[in-house]
N, C-alpha and C. Protein backbone atom coordinates (compact mmCIF):
# COMPACT_ATOMS: atom_id res chain seq x y z
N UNK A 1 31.19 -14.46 -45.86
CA UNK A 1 30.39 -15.62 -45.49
C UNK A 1 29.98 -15.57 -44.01
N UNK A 2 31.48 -15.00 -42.98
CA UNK A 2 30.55 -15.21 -41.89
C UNK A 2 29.85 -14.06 -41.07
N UNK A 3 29.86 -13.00 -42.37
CA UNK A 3 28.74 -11.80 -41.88
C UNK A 3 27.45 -12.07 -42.59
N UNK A 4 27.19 -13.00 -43.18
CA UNK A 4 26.10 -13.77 -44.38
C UNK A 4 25.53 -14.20 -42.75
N UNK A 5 26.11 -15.31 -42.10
CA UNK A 5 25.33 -15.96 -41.52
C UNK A 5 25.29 -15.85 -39.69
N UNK A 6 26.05 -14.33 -39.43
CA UNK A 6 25.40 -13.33 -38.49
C UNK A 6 24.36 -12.80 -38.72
N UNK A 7 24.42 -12.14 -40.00
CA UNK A 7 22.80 -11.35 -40.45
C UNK A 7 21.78 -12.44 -40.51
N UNK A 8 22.07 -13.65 -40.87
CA UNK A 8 20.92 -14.55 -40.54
C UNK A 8 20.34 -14.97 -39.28
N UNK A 9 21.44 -15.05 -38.64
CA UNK A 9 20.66 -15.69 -37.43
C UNK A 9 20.66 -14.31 -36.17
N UNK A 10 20.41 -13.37 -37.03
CA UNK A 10 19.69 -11.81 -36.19
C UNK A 10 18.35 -11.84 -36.54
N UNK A 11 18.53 -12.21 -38.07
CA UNK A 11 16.82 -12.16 -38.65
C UNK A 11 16.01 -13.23 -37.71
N UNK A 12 16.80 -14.29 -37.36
CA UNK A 12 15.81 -15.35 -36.83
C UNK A 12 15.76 -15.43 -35.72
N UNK A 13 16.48 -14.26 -35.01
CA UNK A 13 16.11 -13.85 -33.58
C UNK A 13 14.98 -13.39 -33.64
N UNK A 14 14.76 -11.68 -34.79
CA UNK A 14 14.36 -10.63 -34.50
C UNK A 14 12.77 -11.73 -34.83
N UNK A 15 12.77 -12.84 -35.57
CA UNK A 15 11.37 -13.79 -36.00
C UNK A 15 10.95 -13.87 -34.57
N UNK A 16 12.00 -14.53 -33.99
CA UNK A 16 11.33 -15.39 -33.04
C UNK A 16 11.18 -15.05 -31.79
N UNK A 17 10.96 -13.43 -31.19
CA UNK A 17 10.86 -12.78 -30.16
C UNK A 17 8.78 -12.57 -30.04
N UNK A 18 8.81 -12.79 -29.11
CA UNK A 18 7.40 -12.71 -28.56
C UNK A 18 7.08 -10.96 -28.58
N UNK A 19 6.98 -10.58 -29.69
CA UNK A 19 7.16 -9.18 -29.21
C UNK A 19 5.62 -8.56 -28.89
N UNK A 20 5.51 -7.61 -27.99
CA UNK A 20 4.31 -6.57 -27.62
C UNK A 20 5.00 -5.43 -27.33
N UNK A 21 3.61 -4.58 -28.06
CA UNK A 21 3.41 -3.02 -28.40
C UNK A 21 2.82 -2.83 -27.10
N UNK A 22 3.79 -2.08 -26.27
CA UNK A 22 3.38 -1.18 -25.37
C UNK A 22 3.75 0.03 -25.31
N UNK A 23 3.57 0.72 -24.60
CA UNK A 23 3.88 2.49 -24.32
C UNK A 23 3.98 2.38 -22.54
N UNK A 24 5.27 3.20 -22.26
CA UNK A 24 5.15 3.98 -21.05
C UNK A 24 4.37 5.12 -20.64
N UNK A 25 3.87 5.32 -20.02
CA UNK A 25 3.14 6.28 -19.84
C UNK A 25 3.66 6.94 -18.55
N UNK A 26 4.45 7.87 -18.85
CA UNK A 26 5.28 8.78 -17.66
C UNK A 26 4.60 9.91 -16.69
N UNK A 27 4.08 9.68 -15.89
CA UNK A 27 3.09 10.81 -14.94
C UNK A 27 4.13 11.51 -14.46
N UNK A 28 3.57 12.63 -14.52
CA UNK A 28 4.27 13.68 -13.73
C UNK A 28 3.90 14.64 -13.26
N UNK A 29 4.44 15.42 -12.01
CA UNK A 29 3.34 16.26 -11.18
C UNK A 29 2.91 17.31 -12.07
N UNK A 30 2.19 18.03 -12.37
CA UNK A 30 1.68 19.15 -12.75
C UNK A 30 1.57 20.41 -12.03
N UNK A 31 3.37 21.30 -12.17
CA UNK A 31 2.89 22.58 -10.98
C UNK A 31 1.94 23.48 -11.26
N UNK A 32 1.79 23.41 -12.65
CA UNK A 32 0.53 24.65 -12.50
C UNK A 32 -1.17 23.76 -12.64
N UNK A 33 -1.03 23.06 -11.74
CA UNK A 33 -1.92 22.13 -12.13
C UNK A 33 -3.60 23.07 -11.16
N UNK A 34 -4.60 22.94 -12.30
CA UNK A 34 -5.78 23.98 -11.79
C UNK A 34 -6.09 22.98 -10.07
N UNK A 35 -7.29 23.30 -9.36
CA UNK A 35 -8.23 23.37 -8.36
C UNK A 35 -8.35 21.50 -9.02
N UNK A 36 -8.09 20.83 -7.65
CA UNK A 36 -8.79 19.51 -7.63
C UNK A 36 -10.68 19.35 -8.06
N UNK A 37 -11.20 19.09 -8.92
CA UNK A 37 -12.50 19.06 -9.03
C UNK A 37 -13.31 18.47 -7.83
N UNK A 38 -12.62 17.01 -7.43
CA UNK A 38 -13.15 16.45 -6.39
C UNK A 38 -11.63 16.35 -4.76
N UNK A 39 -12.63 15.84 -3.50
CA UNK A 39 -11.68 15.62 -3.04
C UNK A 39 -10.32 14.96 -3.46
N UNK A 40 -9.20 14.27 -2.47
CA UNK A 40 -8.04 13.96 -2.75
C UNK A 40 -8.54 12.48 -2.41
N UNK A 41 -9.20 12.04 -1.57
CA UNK A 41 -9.79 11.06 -1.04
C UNK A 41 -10.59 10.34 -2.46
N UNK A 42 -11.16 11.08 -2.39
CA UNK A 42 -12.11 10.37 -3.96
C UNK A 42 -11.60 10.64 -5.19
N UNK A 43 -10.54 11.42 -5.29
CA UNK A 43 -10.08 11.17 -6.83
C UNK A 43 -8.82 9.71 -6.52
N UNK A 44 -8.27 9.65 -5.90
CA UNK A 44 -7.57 8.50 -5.42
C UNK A 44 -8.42 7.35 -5.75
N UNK A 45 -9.41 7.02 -5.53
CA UNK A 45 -10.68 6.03 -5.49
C UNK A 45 -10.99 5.97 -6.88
N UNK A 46 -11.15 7.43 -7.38
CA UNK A 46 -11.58 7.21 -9.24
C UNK A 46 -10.60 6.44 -9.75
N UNK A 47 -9.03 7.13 -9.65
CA UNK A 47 -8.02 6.51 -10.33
C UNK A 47 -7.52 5.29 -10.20
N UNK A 48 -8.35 4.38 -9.05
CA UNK A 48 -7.67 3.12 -8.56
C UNK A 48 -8.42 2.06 -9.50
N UNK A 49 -10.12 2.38 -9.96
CA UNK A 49 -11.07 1.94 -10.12
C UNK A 49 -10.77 2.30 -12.16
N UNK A 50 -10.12 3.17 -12.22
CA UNK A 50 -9.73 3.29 -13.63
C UNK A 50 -8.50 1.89 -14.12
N UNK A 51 -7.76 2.32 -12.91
CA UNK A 51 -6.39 0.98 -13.19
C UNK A 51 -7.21 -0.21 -13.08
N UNK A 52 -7.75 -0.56 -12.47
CA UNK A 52 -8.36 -1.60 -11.88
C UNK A 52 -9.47 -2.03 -13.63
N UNK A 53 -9.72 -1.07 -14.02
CA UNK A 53 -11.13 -1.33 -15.35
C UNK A 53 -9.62 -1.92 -16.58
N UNK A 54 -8.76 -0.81 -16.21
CA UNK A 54 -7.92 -1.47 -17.29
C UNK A 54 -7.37 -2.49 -17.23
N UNK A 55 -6.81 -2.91 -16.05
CA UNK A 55 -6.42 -4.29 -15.56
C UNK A 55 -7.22 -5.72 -16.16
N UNK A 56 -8.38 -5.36 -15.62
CA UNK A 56 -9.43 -6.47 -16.16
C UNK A 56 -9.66 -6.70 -17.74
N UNK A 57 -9.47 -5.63 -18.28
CA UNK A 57 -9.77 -5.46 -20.00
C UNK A 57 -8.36 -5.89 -20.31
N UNK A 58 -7.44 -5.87 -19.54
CA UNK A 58 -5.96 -6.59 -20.23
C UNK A 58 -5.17 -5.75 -21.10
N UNK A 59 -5.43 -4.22 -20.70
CA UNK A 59 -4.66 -3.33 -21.21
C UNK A 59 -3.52 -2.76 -20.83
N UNK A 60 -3.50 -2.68 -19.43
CA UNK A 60 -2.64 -2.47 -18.29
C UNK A 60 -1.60 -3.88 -17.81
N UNK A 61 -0.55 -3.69 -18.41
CA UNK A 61 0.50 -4.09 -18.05
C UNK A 61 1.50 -3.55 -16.72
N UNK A 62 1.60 -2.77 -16.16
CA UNK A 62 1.62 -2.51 -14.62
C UNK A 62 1.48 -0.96 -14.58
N UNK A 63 1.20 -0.87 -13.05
CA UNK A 63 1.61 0.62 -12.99
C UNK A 63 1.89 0.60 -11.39
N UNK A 64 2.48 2.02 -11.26
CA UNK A 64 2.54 2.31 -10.13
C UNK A 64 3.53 3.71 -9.55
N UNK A 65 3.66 4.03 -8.48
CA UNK A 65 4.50 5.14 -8.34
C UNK A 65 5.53 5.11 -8.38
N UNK A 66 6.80 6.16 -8.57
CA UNK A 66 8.19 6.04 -8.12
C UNK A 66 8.57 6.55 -6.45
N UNK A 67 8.46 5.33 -5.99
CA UNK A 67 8.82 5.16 -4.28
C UNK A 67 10.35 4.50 -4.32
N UNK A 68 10.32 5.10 -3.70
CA UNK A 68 11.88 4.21 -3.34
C UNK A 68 11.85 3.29 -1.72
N UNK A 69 12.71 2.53 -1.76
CA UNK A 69 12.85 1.54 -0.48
C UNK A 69 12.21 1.98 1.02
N UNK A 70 12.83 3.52 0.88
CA UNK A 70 12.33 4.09 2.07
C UNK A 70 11.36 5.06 2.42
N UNK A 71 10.34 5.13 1.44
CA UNK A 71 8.95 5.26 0.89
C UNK A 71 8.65 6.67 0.39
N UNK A 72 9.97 7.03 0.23
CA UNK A 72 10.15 8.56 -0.10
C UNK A 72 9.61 8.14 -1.91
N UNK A 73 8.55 9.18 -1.97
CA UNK A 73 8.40 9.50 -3.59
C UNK A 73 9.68 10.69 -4.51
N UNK A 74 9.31 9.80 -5.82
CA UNK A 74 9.90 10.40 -6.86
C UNK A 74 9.04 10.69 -8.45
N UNK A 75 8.33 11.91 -8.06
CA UNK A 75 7.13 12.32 -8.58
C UNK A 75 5.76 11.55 -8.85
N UNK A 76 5.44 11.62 -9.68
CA UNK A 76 4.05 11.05 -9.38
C UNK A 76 4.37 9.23 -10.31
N UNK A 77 4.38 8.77 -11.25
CA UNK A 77 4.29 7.31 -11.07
C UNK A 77 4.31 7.01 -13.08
N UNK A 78 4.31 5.92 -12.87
CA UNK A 78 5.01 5.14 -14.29
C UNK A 78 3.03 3.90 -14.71
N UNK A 79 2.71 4.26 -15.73
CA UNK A 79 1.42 3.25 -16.29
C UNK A 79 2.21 2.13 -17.38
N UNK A 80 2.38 0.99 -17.96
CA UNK A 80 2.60 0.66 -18.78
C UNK A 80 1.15 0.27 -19.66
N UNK A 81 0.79 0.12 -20.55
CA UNK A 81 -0.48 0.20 -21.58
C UNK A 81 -0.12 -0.48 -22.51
N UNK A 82 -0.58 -2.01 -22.54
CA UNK A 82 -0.52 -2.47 -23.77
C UNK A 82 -1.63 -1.60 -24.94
N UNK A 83 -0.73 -1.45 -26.33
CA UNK A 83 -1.87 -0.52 -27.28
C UNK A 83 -1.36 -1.10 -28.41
N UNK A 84 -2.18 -1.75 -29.36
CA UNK A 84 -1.58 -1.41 -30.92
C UNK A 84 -1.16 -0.29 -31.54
N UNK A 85 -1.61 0.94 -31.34
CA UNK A 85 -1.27 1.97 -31.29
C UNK A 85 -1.12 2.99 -30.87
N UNK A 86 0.01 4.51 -31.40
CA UNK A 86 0.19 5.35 -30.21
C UNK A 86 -1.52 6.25 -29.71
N UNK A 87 -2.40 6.24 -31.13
CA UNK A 87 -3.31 6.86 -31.05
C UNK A 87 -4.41 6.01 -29.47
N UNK A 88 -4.58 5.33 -29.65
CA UNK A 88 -5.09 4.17 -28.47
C UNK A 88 -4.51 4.30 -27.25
N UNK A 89 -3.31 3.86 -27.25
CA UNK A 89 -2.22 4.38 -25.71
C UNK A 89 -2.77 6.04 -25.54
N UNK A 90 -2.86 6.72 -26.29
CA UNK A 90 -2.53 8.18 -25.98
C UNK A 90 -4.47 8.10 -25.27
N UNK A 91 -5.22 7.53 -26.09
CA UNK A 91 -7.00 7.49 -25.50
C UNK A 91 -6.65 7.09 -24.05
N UNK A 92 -6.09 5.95 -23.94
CA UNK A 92 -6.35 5.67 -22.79
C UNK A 92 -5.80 6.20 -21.67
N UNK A 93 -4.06 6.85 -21.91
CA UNK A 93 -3.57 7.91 -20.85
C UNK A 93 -4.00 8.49 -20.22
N UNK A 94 -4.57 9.84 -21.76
CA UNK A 94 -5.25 10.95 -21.44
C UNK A 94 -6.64 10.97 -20.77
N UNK A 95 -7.07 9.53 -20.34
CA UNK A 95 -8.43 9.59 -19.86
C UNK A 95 -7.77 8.99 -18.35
N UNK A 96 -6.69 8.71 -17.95
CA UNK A 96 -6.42 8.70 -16.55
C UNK A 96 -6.76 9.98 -15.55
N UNK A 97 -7.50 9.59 -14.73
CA UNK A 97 -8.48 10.73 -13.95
C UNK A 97 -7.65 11.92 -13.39
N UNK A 98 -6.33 11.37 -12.37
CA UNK A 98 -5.41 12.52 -12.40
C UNK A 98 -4.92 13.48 -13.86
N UNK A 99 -4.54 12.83 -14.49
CA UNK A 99 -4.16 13.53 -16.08
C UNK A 99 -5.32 14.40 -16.85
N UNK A 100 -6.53 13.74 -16.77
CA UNK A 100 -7.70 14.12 -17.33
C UNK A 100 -8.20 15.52 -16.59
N UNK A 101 -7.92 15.08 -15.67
CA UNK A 101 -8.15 16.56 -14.22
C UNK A 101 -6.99 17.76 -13.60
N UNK A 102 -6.17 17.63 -14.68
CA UNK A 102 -5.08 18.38 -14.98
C UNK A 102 -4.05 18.26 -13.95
N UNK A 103 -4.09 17.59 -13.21
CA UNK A 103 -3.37 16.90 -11.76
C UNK A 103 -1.58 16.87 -12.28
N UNK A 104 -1.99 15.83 -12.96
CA UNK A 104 -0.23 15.05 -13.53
C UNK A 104 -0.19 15.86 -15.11
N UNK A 105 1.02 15.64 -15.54
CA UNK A 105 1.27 15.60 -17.30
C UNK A 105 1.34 14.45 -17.69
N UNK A 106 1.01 14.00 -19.03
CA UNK A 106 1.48 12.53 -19.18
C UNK A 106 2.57 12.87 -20.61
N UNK A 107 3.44 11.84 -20.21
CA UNK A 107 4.38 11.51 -21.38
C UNK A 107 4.35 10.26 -21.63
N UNK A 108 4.18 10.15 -23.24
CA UNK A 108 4.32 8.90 -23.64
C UNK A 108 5.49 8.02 -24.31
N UNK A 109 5.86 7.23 -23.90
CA UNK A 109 7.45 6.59 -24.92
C UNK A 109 7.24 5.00 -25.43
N UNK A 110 7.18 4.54 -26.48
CA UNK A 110 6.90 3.26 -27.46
C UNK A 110 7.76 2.73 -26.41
N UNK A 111 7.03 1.30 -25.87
CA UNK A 111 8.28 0.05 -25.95
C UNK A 111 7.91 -1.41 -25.98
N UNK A 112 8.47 -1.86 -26.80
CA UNK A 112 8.12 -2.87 -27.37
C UNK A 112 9.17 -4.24 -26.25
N UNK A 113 7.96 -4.74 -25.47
CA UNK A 113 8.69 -6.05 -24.86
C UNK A 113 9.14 -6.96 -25.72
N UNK A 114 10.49 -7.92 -25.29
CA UNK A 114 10.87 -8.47 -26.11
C UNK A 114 11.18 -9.69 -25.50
N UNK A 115 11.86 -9.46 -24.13
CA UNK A 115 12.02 -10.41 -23.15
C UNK A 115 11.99 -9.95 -21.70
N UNK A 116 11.80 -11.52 -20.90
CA UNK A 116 11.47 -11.59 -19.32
C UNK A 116 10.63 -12.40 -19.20
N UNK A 117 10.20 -12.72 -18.06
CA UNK A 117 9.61 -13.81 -17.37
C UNK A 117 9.07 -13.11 -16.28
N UNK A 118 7.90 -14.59 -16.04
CA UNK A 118 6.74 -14.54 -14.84
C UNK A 118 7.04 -15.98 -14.60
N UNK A 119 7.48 -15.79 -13.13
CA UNK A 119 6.97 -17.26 -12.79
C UNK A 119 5.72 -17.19 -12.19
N UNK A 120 4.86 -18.09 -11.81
CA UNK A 120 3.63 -18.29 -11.44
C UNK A 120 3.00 -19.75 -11.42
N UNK A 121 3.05 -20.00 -10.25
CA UNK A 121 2.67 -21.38 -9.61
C UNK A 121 1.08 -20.91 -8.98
N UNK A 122 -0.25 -22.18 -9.27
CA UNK A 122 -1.16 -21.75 -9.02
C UNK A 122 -1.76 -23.27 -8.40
N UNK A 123 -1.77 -23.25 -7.14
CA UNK A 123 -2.29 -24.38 -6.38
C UNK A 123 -3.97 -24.66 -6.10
N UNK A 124 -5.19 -25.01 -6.88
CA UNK A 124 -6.09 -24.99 -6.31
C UNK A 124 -6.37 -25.44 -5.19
N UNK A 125 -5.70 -27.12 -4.74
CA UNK A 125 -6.10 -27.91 -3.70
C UNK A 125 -5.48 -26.95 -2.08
N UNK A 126 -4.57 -26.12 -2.29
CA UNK A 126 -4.23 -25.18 -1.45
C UNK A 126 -4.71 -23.90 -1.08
N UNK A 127 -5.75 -23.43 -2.43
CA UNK A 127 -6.01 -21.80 -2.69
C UNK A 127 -4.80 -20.61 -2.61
N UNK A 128 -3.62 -21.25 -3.14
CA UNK A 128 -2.33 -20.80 -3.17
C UNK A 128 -1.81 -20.32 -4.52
N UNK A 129 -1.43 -18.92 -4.40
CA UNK A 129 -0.78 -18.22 -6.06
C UNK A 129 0.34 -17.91 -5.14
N UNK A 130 1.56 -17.96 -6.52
CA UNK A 130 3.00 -17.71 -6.22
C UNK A 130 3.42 -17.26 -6.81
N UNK A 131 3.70 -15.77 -7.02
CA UNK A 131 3.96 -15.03 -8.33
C UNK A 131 4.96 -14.16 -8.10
N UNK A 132 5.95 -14.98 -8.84
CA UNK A 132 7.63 -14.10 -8.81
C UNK A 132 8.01 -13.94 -7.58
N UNK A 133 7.43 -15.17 -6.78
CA UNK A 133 8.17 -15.70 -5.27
C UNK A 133 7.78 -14.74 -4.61
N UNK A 134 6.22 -14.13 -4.56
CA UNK A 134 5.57 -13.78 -3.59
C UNK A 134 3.97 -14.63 -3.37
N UNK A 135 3.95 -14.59 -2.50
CA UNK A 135 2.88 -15.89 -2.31
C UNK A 135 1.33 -15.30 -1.82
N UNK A 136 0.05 -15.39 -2.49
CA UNK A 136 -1.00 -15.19 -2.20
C UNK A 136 -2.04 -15.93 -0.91
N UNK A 137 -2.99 -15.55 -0.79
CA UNK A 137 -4.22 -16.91 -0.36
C UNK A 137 -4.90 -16.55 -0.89
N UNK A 138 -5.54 -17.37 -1.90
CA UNK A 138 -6.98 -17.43 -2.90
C UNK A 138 -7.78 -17.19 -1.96
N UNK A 139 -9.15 -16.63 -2.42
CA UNK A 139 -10.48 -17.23 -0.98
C UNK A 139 -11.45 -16.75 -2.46
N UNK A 140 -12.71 -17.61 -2.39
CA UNK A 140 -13.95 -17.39 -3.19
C UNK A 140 -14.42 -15.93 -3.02
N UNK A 141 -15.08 -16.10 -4.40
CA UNK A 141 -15.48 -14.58 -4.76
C UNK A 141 -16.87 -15.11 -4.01
């Protein structure tokens, strides 16, 4: 009986989790990586303007490098990609401009959010955002 009504109230966890399909997307340097096509300067600029397209389309759930505190890197950097699927995550990876330009490798790994939080306080009469207790200044587009 009372493994009856453990297994129940797992099922009505596993119901009631907000869940999203994402993928990691693991960059990594590429040593035999060919001849940069463009400068280092302007492929930096492509790839910011790629995060930035995905950002806006609401596909991109974060990204960024592995830096540590004292700004030392630890290879090239981590994408998260919301995707319904791996085929979709894998489109949109493989079209990251470093990856695409044989720069990085990408690896991909399923993960499905389940829990966490955003706080986010948004003041118009201030032009003030507060997001996870770091604080913005709005100004008009």
């Amino acid at each position: 009986m009372a493994g009856e009504d453990l297994k129940t109230q797992v099922q009505t966890l596993q119901k009631s989790l907000a869940r999203e399909q994402c993928y990691l997307c693991w960059m990594r340097p590429n040593a035999a990586a060919p001849p940069m096509p463009v400068s280092p300067e302007e492929m930096r600029l492509v790839h910011h303007a790629y995060l930035v397209d995905l950002e806006r389309r609401g596909l991109l759930f974060g990204a960024g490098p592995f830096v540590d505190e004292t700004g030392q890197r630890h290879g090239a950097g981590l994408l998260i990609i919301r995707a319904k699927s791996r085929a979709e995550a894998e489109a949109i990876a493989f079209a990251e401009p470093y990856t695409k330009a044989g720069q990085r490798r990408m690896e991909l790994t399923p993960w499905q959010r389940n829990e966490g939080v955003v706080n986010m306080s948004l003041r118009f009469a201030d032009g003030a955002l507060e997001l996870d207790g770091r604080k913005y200044k709005l100004t008009p587009a």
